[in-house]
PDB file of N, CA and C in Angstrom:
ATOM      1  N   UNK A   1       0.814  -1.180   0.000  1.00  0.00           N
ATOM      2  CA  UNK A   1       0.000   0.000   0.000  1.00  0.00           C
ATOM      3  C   UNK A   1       0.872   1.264   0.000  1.00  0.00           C
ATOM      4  N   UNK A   2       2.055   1.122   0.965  1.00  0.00           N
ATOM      5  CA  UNK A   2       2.689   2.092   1.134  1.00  0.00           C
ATOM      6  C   UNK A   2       3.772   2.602  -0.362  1.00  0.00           C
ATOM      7  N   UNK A   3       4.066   1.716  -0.922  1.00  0.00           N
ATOM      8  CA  UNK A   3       4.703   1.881  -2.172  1.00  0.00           C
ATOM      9  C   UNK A   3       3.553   2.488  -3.112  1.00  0.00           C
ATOM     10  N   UNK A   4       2.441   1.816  -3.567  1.00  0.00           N
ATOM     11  CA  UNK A   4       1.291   2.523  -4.389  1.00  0.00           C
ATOM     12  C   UNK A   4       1.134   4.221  -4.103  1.00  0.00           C
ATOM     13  N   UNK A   5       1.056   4.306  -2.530  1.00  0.00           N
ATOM     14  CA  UNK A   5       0.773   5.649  -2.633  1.00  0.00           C
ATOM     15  C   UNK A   5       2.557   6.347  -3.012  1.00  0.00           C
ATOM     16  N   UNK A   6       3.323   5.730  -2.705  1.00  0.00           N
ATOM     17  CA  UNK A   6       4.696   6.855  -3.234  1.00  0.00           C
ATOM     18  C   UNK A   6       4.888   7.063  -4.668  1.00  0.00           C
ATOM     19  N   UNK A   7       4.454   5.604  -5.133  1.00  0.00           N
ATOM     20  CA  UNK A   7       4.450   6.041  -6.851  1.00  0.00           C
ATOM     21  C   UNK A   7       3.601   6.808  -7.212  1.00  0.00           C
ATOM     22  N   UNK A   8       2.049   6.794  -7.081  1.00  0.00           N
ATOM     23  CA  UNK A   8       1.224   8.012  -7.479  1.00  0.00           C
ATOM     24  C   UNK A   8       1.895   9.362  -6.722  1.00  0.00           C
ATOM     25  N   UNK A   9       2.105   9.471  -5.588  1.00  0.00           N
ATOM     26  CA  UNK A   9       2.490  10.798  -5.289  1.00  0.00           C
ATOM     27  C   UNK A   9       3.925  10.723  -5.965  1.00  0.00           C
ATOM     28  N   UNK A  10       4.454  10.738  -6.484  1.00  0.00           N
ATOM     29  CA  UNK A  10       5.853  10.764  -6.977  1.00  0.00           C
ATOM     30  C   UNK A  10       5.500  10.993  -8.951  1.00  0.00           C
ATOM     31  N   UNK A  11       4.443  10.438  -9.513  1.00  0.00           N
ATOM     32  CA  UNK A  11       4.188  10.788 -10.812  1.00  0.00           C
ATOM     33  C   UNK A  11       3.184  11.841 -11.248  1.00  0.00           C
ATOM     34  N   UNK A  12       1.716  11.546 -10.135  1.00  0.00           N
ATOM     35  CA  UNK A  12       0.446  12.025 -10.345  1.00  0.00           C
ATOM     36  C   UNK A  12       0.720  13.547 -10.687  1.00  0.00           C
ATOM     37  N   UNK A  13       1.167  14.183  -9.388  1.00  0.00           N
ATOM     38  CA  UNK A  13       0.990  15.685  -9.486  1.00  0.00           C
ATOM     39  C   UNK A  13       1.915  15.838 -10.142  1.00  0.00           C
ATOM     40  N   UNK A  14       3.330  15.886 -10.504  1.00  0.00           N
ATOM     41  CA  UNK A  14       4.349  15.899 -11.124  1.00  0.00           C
ATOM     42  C   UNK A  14       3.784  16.210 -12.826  1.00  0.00           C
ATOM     43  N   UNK A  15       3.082  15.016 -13.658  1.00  0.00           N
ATOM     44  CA  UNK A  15       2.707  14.793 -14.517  1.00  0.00           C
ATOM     45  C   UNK A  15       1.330  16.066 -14.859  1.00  0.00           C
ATOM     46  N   UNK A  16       0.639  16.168 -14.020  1.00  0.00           N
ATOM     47  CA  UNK A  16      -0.745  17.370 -13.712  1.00  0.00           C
ATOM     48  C   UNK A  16       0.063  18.599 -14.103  1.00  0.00           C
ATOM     49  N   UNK A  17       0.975  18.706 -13.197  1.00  0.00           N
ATOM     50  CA  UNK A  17       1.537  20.489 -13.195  1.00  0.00           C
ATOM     51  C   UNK A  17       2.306  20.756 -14.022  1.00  0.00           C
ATOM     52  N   UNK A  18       3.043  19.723 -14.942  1.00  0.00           N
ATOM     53  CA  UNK A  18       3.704  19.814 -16.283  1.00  0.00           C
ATOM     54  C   UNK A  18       2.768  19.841 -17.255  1.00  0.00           C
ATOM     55  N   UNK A  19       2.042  18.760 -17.485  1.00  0.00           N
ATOM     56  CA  UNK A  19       1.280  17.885 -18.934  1.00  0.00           C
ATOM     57  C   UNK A  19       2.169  17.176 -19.417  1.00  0.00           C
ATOM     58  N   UNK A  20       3.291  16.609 -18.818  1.00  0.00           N
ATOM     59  CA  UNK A  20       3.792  15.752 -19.127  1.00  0.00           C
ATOM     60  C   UNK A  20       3.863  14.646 -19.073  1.00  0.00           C
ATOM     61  N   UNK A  21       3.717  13.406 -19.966  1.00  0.00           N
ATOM     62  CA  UNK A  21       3.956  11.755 -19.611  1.00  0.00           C
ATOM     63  C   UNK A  21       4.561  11.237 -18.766  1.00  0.00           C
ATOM     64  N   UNK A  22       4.077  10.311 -18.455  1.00  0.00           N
ATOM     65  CA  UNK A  22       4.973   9.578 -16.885  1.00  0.00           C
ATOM     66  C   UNK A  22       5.947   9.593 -17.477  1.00  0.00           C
ATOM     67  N   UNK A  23       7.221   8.893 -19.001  1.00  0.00           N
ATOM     68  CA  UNK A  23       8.182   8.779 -18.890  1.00  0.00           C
ATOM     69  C   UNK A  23       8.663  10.333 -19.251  1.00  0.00           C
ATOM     70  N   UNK A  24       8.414  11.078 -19.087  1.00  0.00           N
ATOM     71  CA  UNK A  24       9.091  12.563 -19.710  1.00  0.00           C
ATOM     72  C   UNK A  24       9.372  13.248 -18.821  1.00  0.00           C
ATOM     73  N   UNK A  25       8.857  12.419 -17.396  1.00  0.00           N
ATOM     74  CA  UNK A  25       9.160  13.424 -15.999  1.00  0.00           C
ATOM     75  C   UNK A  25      10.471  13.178 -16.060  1.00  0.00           C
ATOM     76  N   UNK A  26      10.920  11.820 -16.399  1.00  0.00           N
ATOM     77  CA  UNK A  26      12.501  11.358 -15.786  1.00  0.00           C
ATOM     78  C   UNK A  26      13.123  11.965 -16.465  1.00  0.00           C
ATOM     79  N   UNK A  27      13.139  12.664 -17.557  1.00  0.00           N
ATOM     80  CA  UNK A  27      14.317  13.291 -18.569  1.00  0.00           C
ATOM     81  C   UNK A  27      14.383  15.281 -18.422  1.00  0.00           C
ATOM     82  N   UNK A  28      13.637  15.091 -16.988  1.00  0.00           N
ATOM     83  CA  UNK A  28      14.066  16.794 -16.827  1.00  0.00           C
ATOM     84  C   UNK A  28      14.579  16.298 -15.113  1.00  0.00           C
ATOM     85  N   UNK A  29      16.027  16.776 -15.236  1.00  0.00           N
ATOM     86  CA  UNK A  29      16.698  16.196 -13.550  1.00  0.00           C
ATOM     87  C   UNK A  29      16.006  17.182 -12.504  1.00  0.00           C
ATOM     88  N   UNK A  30      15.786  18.310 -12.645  1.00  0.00           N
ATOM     89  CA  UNK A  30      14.810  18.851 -11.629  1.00  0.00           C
ATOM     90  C   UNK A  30      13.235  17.953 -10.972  1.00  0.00           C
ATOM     91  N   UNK A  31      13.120  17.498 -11.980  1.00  0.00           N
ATOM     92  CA  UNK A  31      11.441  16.497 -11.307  1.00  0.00           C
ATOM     93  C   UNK A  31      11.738  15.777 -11.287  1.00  0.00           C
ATOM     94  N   UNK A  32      13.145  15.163 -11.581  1.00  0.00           N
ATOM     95  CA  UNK A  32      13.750  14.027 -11.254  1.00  0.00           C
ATOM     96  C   UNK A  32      14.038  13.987  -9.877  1.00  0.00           C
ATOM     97  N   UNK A  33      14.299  14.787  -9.216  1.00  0.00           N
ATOM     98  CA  UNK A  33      14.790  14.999  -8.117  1.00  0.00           C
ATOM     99  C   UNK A  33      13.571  15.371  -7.353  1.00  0.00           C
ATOM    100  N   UNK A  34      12.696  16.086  -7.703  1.00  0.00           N
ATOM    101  CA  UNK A  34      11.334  16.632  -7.231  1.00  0.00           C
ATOM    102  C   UNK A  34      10.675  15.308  -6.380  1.00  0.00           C
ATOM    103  N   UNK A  35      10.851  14.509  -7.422  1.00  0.00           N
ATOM    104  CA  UNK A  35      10.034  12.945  -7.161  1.00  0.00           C
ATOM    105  C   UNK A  35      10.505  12.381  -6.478  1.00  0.00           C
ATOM    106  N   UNK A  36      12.027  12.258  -6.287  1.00  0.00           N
ATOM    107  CA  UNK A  36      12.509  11.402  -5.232  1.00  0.00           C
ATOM    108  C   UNK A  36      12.883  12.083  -3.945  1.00  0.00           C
ATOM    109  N   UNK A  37      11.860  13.472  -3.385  1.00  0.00           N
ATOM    110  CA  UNK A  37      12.001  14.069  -2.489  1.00  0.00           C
ATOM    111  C   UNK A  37      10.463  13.830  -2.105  1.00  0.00           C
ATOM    112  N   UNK A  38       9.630  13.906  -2.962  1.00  0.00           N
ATOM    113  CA  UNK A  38       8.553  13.655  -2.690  1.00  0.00           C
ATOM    114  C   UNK A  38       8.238  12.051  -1.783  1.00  0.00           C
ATOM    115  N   UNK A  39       8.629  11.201  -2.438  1.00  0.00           N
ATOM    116  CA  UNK A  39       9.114   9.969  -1.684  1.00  0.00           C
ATOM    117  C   UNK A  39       9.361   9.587  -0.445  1.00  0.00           C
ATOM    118  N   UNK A  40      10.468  10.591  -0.306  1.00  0.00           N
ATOM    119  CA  UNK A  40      11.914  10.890   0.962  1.00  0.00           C
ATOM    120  C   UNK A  40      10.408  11.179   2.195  1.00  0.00           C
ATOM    121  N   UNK A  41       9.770  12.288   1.665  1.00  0.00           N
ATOM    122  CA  UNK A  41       8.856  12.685   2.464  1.00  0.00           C
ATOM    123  C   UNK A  41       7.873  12.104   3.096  1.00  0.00           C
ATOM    124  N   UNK A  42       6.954  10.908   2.192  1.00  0.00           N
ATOM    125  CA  UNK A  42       6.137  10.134   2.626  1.00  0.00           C
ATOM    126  C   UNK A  42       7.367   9.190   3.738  1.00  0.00           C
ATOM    127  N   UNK A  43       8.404   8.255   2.873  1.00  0.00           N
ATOM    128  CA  UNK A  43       8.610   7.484   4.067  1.00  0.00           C
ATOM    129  C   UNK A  43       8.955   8.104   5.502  1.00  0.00           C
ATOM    130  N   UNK A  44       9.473   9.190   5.398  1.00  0.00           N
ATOM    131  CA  UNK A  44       9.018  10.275   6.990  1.00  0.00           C
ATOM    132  C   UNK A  44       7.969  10.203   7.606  1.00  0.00           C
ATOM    133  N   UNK A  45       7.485   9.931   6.808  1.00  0.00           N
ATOM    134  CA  UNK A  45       5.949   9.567   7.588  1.00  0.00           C
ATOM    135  C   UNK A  45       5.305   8.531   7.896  1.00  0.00           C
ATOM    136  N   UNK A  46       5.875   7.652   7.090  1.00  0.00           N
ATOM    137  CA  UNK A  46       5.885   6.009   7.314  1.00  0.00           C
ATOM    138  C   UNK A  46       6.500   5.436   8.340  1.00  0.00           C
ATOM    139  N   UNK A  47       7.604   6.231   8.558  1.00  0.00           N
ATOM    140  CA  UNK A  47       8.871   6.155   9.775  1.00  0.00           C
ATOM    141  C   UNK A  47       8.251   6.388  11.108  1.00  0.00           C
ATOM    142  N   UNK A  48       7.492   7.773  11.346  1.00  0.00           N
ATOM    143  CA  UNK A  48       7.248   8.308  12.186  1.00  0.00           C
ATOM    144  C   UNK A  48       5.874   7.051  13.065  1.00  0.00           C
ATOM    145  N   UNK A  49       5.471   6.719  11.844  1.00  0.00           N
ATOM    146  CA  UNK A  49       4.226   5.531  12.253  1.00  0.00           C
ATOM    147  C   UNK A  49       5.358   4.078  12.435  1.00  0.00           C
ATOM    148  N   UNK A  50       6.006   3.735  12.888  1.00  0.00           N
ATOM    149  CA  UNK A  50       6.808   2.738  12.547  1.00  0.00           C
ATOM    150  C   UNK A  50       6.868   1.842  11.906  1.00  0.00           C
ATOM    151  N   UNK A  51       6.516   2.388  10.984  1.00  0.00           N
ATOM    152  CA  UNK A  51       6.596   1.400   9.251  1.00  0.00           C
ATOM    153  C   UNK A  51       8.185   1.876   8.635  1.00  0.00           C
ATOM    154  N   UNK A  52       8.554   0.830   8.436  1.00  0.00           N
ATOM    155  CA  UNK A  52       9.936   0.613   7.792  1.00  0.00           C
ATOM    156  C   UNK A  52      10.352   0.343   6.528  1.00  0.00           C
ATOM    157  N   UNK A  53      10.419   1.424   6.130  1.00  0.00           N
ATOM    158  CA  UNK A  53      10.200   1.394   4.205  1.00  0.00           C
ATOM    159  C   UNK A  53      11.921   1.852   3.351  1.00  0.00           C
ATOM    160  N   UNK A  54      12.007   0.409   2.624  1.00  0.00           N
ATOM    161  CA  UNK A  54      13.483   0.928   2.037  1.00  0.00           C
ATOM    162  C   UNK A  54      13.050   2.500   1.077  1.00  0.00           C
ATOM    163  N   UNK A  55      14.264   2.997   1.352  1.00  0.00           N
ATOM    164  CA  UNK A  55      13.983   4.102   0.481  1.00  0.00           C
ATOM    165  C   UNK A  55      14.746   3.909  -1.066  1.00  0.00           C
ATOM    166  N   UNK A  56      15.647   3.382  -1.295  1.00  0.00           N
ATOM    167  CA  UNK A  56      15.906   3.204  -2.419  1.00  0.00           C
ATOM    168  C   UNK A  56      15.004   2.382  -3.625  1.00  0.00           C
ATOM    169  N   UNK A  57      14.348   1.090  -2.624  1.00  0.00           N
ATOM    170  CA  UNK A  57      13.727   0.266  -3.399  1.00  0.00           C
ATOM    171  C   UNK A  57      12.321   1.895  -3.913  1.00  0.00           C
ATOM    172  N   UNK A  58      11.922   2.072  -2.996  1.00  0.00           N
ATOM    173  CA  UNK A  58      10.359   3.016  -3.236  1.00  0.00           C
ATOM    174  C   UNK A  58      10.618   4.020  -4.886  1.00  0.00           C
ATOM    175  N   UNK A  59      12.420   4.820  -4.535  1.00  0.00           N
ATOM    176  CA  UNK A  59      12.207   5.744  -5.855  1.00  0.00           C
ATOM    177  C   UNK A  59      12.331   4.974  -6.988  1.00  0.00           C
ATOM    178  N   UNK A  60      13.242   3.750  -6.541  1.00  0.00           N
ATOM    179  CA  UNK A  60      13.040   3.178  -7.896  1.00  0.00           C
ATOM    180  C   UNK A  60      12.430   2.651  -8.412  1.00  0.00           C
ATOM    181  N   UNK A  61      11.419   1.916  -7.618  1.00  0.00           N
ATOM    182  CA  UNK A  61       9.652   1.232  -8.047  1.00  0.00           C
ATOM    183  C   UNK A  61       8.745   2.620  -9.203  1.00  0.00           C
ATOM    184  N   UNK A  62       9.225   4.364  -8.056  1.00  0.00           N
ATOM    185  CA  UNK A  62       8.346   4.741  -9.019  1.00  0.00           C
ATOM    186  C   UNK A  62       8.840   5.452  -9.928  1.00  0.00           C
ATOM    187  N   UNK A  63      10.173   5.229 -10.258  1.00  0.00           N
ATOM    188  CA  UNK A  63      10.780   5.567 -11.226  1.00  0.00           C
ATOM    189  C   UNK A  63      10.150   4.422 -12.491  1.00  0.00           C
ATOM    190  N   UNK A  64      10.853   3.354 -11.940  1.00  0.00           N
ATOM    191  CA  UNK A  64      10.203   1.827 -13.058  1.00  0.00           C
ATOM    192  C   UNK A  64       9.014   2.465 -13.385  1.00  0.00           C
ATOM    193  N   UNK A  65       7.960   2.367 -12.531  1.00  0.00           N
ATOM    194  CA  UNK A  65       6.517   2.500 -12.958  1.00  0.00           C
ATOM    195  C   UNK A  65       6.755   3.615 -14.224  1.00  0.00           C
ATOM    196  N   UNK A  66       7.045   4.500 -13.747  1.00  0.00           N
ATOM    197  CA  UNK A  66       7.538   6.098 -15.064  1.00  0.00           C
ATOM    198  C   UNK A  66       8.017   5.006 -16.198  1.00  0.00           C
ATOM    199  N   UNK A  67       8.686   4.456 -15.978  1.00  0.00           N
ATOM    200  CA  UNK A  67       9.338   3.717 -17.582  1.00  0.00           C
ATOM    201  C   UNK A  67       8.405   3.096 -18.074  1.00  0.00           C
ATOM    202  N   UNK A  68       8.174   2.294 -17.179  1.00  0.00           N
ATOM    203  CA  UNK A  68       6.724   1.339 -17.792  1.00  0.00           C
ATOM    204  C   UNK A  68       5.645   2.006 -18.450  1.00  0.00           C
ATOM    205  N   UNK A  69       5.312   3.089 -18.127  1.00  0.00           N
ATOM    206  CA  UNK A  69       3.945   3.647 -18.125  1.00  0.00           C
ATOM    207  C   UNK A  69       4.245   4.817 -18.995  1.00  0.00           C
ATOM    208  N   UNK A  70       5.030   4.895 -19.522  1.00  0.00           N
ATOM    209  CA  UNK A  70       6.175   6.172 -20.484  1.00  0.00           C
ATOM    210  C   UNK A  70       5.017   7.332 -21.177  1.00  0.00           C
ATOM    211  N   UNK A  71       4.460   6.555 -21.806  1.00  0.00           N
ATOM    212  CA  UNK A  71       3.738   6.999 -23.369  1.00  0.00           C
ATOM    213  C   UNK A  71       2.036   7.726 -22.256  1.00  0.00           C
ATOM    214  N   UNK A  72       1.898   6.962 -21.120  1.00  0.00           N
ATOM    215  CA  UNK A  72       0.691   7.466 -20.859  1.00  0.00           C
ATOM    216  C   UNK A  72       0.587   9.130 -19.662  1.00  0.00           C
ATOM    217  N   UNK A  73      -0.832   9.249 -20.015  1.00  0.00           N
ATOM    218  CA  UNK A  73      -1.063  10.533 -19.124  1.00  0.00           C
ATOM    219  C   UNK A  73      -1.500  10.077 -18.030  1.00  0.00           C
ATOM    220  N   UNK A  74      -0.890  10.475 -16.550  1.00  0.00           N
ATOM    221  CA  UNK A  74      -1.507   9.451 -15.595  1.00  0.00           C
ATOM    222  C   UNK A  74      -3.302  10.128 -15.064  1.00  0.00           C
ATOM    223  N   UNK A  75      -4.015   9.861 -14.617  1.00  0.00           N
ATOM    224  CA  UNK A  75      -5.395  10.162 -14.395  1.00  0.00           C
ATOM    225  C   UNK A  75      -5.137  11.622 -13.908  1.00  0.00           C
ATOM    226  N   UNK A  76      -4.595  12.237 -12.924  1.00  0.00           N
ATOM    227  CA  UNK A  76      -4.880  13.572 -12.807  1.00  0.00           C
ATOM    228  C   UNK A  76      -4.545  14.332 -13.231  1.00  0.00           C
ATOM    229  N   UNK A  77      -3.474  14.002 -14.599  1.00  0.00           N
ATOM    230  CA  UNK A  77      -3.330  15.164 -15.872  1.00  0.00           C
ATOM    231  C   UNK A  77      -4.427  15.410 -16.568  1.00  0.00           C
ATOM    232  N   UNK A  78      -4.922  13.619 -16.652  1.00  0.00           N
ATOM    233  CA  UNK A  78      -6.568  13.550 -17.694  1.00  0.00           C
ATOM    234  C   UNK A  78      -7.271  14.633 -17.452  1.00  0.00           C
ATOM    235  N   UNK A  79      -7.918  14.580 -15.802  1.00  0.00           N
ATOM    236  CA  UNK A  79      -8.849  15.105 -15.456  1.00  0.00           C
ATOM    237  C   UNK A  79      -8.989  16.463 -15.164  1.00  0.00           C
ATOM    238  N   UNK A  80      -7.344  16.650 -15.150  1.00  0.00           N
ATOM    239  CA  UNK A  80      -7.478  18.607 -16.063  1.00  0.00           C
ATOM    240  C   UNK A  80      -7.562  18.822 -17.373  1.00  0.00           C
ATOM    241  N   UNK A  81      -6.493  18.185 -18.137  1.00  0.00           N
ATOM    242  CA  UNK A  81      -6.892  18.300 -19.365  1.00  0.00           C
ATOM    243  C   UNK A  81      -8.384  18.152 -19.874  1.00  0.00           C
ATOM    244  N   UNK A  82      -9.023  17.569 -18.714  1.00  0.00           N
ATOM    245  CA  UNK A  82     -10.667  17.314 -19.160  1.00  0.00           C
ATOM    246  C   UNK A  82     -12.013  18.582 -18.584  1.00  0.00           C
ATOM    247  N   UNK A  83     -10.606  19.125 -17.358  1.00  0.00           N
ATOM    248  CA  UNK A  83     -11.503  20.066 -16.877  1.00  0.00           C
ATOM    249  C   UNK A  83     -12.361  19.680 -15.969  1.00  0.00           C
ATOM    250  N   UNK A  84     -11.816  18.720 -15.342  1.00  0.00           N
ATOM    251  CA  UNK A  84     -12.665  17.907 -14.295  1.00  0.00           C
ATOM    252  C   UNK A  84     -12.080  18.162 -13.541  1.00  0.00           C
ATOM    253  N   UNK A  85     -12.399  17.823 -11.953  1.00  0.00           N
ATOM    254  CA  UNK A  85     -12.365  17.687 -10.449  1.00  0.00           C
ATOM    255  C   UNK A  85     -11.202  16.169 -10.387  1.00  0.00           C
ATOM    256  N   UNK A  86     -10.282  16.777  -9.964  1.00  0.00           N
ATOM    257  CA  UNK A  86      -9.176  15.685  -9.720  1.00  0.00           C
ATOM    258  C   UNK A  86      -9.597  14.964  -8.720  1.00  0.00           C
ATOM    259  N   UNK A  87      -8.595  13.788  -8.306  1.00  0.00           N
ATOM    260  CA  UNK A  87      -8.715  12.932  -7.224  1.00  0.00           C
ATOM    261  C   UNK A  87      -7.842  13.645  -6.319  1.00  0.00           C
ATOM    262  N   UNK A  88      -7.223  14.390  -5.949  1.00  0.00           N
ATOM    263  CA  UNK A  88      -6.334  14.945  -4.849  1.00  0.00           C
ATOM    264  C   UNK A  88      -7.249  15.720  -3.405  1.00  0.00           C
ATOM    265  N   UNK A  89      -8.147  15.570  -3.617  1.00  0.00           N
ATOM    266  CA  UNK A  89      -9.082  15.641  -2.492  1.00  0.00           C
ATOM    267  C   UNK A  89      -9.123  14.058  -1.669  1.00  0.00           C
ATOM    268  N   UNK A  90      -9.323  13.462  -2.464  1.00  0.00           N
ATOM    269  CA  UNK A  90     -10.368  12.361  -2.035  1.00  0.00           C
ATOM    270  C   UNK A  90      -8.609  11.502  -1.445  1.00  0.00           C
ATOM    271  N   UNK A  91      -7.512  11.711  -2.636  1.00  0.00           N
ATOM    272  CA  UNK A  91      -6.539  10.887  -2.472  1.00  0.00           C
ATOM    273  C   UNK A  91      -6.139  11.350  -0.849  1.00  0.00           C
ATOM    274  N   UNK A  92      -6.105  12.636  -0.346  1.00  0.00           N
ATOM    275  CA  UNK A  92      -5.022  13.423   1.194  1.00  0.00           C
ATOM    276  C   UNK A  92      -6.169  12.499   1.888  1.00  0.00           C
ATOM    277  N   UNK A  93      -7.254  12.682   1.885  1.00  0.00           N
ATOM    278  CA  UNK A  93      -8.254  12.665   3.080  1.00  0.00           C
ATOM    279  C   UNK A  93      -7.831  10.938   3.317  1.00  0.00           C
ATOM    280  N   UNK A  94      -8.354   9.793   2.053  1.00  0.00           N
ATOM    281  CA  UNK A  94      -7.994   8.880   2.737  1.00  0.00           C
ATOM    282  C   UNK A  94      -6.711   8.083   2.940  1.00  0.00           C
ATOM    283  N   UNK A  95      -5.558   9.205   2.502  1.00  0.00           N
ATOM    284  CA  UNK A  95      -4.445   8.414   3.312  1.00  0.00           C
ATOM    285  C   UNK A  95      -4.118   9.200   4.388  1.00  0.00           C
ATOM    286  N   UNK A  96      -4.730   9.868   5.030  1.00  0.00           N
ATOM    287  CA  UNK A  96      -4.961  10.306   6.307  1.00  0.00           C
ATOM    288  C   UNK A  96      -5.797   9.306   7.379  1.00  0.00           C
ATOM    289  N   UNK A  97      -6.593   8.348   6.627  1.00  0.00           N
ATOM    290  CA  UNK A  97      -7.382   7.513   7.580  1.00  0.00           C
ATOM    291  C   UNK A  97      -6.573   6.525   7.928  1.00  0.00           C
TER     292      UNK A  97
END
């Protein structure tokens, strides 16, 4: 669970506030770095709950995922580009529960 949410938070908004493809984040080193701070941050928080999360394995899961998933727009770029109501409401509240 805890990896799922670092890869979406590590591509989702990243991908939204550019319009860029999951793999096109990795080829600008600034959101390259963006993402694997974003990461850094959740397992701080994973830590603080005493969950014990490698940090190397996490950026590079959502780095992979970025490779894998290269060519696509991930859902909360869609749903601006669509002019819709993102999931970033619904996503804070329930990983707060």
């Amino acid at each position: 669970m805890w990896e799922k949410i670092f890869v979406n938070a590590a591509i989702n908004p990243f991908g939204a506030l550019t319009g860029l493809r999951n793999g096109d984040l990795l080829t600008i080193p600034q959101l390259k770095d963006a993402m694997s701070v974003t990461i850094l941050e959740g397992i701080k928080v994973a830590e603080k709950l005493g969950i014990n999360i490698n940090r190397q394995n996490s950026i590079e899961k959502a780095f992979n995922v970025a490779k894998m998933t290269a060519k696509n727009k991930n859902s909360m770029l869609q749903d601006i580009e669509k002019r819709k109501r993102t999931e970033i409401d619904y996503i804070n509240l329930h990983q707060l529960l």
